[in-house]
Protein backbone atom coordinates (compact mmCIF):
# COMPACT_ATOMS: atom_id res chain seq x y z
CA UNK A 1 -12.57 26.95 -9.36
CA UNK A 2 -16.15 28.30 -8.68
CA UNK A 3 -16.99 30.72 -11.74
CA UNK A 4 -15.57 27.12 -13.52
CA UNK A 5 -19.10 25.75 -15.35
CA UNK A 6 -20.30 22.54 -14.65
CA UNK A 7 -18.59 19.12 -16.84
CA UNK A 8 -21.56 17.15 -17.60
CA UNK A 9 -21.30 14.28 -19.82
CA UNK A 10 -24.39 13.37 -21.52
CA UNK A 11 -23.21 10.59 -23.35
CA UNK A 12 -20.67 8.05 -22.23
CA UNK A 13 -17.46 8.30 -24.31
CA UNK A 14 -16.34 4.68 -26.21
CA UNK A 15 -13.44 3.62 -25.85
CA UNK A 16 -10.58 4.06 -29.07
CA UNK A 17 -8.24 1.44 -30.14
CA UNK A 18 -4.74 1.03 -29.80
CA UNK A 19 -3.07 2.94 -31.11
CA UNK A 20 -0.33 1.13 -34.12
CA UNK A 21 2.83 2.96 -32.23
CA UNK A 22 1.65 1.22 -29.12
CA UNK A 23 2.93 -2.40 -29.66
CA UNK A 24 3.83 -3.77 -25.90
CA UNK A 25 3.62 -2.26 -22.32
CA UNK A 26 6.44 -0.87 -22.62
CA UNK A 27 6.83 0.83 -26.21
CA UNK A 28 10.22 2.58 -25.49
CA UNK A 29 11.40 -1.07 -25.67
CA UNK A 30 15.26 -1.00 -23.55
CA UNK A 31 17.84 -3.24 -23.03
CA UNK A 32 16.06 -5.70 -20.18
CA UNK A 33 13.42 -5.80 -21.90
CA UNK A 34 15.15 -7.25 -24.90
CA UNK A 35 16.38 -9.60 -22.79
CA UNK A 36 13.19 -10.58 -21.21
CA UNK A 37 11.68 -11.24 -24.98
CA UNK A 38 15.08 -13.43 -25.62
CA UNK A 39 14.38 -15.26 -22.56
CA UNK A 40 10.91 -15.72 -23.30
CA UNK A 41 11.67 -17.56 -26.76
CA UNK A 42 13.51 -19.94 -25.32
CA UNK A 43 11.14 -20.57 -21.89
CA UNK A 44 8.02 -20.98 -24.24
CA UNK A 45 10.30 -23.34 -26.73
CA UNK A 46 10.93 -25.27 -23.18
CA UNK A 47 7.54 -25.92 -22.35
CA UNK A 48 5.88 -26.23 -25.69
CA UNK A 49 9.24 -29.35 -26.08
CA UNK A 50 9.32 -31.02 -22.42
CA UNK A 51 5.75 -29.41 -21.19
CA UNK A 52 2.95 -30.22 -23.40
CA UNK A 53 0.43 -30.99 -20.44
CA UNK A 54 1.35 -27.96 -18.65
CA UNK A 55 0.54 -26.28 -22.01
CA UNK A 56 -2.73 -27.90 -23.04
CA UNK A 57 -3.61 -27.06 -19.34
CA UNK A 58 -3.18 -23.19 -19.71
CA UNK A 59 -4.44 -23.12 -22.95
CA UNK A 60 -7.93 -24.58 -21.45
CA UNK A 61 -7.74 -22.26 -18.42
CA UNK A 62 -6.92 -19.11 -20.35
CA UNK A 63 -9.92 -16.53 -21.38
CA UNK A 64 -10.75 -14.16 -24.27
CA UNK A 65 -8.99 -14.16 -28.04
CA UNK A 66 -5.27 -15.41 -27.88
CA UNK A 67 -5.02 -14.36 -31.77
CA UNK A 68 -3.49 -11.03 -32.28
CA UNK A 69 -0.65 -10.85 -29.92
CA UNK A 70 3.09 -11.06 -31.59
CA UNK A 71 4.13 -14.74 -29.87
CA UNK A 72 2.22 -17.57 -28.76
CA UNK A 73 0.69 -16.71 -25.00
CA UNK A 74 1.23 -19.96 -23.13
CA UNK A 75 0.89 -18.51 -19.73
CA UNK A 76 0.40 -15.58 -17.60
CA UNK A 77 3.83 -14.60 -18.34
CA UNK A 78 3.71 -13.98 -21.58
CA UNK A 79 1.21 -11.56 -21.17
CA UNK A 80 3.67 -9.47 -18.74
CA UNK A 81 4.38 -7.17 -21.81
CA UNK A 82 1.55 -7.67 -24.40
CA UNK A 83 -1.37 -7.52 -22.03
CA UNK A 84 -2.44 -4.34 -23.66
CA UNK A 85 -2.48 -6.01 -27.29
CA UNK A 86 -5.59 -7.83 -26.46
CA UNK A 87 -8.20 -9.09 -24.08
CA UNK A 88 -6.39 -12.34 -23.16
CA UNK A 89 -6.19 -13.48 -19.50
CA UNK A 90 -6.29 -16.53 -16.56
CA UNK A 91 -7.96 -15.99 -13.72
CA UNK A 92 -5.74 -15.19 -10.37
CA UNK A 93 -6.96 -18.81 -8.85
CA UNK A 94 -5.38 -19.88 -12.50
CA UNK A 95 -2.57 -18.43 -12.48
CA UNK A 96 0.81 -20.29 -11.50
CA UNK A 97 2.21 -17.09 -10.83
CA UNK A 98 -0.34 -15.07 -8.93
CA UNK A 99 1.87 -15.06 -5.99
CA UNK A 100 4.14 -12.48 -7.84
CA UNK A 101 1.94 -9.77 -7.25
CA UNK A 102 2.80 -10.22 -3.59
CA UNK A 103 6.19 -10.03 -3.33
CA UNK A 104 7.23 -6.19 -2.18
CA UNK A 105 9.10 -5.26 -5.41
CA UNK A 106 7.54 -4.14 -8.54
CA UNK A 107 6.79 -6.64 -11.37
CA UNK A 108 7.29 -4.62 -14.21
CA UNK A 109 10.71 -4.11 -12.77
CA UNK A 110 12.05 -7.59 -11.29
CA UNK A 111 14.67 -8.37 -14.48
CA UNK A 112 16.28 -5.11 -13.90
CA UNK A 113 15.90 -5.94 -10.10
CA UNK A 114 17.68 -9.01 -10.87
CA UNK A 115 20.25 -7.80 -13.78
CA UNK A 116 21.80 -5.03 -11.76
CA UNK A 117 21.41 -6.27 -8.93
CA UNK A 118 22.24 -10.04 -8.51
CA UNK A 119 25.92 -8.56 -10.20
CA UNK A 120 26.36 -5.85 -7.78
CA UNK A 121 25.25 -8.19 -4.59
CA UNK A 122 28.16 -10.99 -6.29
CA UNK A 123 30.85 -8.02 -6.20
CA UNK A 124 30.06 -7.10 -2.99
CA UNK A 125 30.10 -10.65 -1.19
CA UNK A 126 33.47 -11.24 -2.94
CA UNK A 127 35.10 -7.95 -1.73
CA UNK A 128 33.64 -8.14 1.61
CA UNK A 129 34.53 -11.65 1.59
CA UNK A 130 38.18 -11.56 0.17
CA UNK A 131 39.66 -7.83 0.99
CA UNK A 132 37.99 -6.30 3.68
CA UNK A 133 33.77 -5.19 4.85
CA UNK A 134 35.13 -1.93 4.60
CA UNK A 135 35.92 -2.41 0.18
CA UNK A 136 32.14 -3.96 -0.06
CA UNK A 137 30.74 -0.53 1.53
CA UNK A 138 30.42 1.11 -2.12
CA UNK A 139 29.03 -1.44 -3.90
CA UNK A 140 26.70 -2.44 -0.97
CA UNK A 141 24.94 1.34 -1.11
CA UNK A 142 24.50 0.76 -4.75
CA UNK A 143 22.70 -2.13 -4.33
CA UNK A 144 20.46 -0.87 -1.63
CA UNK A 145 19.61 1.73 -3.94
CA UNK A 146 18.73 -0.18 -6.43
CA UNK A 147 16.29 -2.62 -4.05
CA UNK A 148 14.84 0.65 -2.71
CA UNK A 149 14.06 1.77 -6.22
CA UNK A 150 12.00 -0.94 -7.18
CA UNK A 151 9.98 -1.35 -3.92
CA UNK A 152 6.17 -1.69 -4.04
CA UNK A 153 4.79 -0.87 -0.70
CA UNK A 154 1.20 -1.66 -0.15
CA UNK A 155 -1.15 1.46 0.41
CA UNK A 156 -4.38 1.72 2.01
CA UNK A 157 -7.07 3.66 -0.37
CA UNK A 158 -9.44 5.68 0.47
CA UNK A 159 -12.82 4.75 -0.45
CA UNK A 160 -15.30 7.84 0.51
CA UNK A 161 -16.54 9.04 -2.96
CA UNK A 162 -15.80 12.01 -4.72
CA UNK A 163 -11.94 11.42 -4.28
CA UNK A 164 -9.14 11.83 -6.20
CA UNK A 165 -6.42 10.33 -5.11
CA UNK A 166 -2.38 10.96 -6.26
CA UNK A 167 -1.67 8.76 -9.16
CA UNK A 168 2.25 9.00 -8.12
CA UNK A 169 4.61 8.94 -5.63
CA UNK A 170 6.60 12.48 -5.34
CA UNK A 171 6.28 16.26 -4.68
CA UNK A 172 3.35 18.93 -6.23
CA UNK A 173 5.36 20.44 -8.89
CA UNK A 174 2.77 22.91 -10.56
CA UNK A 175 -1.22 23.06 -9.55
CA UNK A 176 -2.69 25.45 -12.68
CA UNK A 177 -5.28 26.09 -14.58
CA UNK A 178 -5.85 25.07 -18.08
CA UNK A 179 -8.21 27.14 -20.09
CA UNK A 180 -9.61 24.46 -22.29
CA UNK A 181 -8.81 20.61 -23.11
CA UNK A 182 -9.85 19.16 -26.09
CA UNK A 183 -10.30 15.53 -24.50
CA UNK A 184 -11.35 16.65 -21.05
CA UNK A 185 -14.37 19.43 -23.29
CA UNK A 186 -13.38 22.69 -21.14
CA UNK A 187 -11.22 24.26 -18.60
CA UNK A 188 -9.04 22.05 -16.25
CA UNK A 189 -7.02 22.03 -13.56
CA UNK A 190 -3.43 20.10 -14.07
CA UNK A 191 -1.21 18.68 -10.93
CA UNK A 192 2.54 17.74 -11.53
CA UNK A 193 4.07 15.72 -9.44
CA UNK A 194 7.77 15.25 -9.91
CA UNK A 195 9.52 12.00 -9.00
CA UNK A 196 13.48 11.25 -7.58
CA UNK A 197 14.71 8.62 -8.04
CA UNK A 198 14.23 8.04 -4.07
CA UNK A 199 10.29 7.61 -4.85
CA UNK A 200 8.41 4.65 -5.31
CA UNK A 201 7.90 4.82 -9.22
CA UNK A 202 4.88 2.70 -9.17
CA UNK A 203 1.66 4.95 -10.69
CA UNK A 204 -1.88 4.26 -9.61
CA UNK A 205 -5.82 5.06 -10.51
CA UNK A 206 -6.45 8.31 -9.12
CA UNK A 207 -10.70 7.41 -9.35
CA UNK A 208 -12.74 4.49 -10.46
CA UNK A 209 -12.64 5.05 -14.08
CA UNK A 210 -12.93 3.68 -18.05
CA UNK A 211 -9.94 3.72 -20.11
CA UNK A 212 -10.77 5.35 -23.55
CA UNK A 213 -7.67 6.57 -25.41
CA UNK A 214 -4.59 5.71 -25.18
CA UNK A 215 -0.88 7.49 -27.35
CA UNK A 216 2.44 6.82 -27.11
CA UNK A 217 5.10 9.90 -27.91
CA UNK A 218 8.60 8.70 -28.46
CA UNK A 219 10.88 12.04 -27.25
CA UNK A 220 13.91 13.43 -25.39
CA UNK A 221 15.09 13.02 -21.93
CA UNK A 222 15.33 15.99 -20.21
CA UNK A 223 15.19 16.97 -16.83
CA UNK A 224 11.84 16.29 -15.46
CA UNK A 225 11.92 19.52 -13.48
CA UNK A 226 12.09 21.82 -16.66
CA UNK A 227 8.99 22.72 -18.03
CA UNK A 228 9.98 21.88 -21.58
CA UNK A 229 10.19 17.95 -20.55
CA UNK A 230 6.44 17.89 -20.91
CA UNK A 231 6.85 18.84 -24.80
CA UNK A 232 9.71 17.26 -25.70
CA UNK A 233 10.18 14.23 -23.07
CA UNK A 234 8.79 10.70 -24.06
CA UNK A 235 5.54 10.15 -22.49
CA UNK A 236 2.26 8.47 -22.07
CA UNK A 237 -1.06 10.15 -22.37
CA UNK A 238 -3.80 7.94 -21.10
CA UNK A 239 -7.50 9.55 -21.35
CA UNK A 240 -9.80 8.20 -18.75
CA UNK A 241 -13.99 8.72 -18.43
CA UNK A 242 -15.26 8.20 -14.65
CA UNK A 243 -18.11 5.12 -14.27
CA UNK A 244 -19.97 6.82 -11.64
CA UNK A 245 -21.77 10.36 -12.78
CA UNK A 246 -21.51 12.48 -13.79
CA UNK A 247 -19.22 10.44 -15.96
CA UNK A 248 -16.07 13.30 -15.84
CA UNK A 249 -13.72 12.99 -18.11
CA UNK A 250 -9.57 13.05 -16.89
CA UNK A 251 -5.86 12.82 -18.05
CA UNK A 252 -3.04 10.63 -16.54
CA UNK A 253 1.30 11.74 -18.06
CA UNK A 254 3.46 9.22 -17.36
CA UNK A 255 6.88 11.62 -18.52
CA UNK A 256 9.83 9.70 -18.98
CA UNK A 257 13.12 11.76 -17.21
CA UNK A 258 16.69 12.51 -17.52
CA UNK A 259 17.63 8.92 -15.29
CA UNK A 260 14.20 7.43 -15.73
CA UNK A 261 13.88 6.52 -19.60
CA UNK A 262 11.24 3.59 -19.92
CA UNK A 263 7.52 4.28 -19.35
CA UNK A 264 5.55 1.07 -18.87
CA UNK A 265 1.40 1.21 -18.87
CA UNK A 266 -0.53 -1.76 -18.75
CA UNK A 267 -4.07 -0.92 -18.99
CA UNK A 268 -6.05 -1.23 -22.28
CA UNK A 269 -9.03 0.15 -24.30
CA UNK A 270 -12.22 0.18 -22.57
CA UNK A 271 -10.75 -1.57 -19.21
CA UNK A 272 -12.07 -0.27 -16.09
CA UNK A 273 -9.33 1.01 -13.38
CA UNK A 274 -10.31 1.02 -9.67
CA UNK A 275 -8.96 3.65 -7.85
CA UNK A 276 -5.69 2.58 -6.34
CA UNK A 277 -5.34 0.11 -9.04
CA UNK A 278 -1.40 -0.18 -10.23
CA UNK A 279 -1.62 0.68 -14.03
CA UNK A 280 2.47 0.73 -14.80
CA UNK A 281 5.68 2.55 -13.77
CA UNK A 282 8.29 4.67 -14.91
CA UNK A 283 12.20 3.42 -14.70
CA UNK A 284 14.06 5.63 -12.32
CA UNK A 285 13.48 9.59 -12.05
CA UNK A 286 10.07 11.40 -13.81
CA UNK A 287 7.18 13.17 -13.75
CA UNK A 288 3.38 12.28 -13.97
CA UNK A 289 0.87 14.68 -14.38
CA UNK A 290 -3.23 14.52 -13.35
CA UNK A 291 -5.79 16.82 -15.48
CA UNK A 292 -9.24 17.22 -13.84
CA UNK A 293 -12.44 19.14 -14.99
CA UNK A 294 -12.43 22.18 -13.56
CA UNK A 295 -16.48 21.40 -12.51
CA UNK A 296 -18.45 23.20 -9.65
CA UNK A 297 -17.16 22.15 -6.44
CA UNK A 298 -13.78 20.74 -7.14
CA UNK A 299 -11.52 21.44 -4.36
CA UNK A 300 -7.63 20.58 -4.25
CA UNK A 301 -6.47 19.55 -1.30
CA UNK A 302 -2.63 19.65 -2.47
CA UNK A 303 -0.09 22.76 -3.55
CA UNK A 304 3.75 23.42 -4.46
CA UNK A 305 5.67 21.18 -2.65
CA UNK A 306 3.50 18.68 -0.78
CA UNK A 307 4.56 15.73 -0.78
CA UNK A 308 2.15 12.86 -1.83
CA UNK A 309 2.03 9.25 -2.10
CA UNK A 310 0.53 6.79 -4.91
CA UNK A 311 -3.19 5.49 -4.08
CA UNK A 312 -3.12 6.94 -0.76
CA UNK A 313 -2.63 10.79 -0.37
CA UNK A 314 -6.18 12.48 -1.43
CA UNK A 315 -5.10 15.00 -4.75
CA UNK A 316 -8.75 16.95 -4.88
CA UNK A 317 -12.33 16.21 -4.38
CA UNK A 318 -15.85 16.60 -5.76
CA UNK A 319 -17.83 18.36 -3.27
């Protein structure tokens, strides 16, 4: 990457706004999350009926402009799909719900947790309980599938500077060069990492870095192993600008796959990501992709078939 010139960036970048196709979290919409929106209507008809203090409470706890977003937010949870829609929050030590973020299972993913597997967990008592252990064995590996899909280990990050650090879970797919990006301003290097559906799907901050654009294709479902997936495969493009300097600019794909078919992707215009930092997931089988600046001194530390882990497994470095 030597003969690469040097990315300077003279001028920070400002951040874009969302864009219009861009309406939730999690703009491929899907089945659960229909019925999370159904449930919603009738939890925030609950509270706003038999709950008024608990209301007025959250309403004078909650920061930033609650206009804008498509349903009332009475309390952290409503924001669990339209956070990116505005800059409406609570802080954690506000926030009924906080504890959430500790359980080991990923948040974006608890309803379908719950849906498939609180059915599948019933079947299996009942056959184990009324036929024989030996009749529950099927259903019982589906549902340890399923619990192992949406896990959310905790990862230790790395915090010497200069890092890059694997935004996914999975194995190096393709390390090449790119000879010029129009975001990124020259030549690049781009990392695939392809997820199973044995991964944890959970993607992270590779750097400490500014979120300035943000677009939404809608697309096929192909294989995530076949090159073509990255042109025709729904997907997530999420341009990033690091704080520190030299201010780099970089590119996070979230690629939706043949099993996994629901990209979700949290972060908003102009928010600031630590590295490590959860920013969203992808439902069950994909591929995310990192594109660097191919500046003086970048060094990858990963090739073809490494395997890597979210917020944890150093990608490159700036030397």
């Amino acid at each position: 990457m030597s003969e690469a010139p040097a990315q300077t960036a003279p001028h920070r970048a400002q951040p874009e706004p969302l864009s219009p196709e861009i309406r939730s979290i999690q703009p491929g919409g899907g089945n659960c999350y229909s019925l999370e929106l159904a449930w919603g209507c009738v939890r925030r008809w609950y509270l706003r009926t038999f709950r008024r203090g608990y209301v007025a409470r959250m309403a004078a706890l909650r920061q930033g402009d609650p206009t804008g977003y498509p349903h009332p937010m009475l309390d952290p949870r409503d924001l669990k799909f339209f956070r990116n829609q505005g800059n409406l929050a609570w802080e954690a030590a506000d926030d009924p719900f906080a504890w959430r973020e500790r359980i080991p299972f990923a948040r974006w993913g608890l309803a379908e947790l719950f849906l498939m597997g609180a059915p599948l967990a019933a079947i299996t008592f009942v056959l184990g309980y009324w036929l024989t252990p030996w009749a529950a064995i099927p259903t019982a590996i589906v549902l340890a599938l399923v619990v192992y899909f949406f896990r959310d280990p905790p990862r230790r990050v790395p915090t010497e500077p200069g890092l890059y650090v694997s935004p996914a879970d999975g194995r190096i797919v393709d390390v090449a060069e790119v000879e010029h990006d129009e975001f990124i301003g020259g030549p690049a290097v781009r990392i695939g990492i392809f997820l199973s559906i044995f991964n944890v799907h959970i993607n992270r901050a590779p750097c400490r870095a500014r979120v300035i654009r943000l677009r939404y294709s809608p697309g096929e479902f192909r294989n995530a192993l076949d090159p073509s997936s990255l042109i025709h495969n729904e997907n997530m493009w999420i341009g990033l600008e690091e704080e520190d300097a030299p201010h780099r600019k970089l590119i996070l794909r979230q690629v939706a796959g043949a099993i996994a078919r629901r990209i979700v992707c949290d972060t908003r215009p102009g928010e600031v990501l630590e590295r490590g930092r959860k920013f969203g997931m992808i439902k069950l089988g994909s591929r995310t992709e990192l594109l660097m600046a191919a500046s003086l001194g970048l060094k990858i530390n990963v090739k073809p078939g490494d395997n890597v882990k979210a917020g944890a497994t150093i990608m490159a470095r700036y030397e």
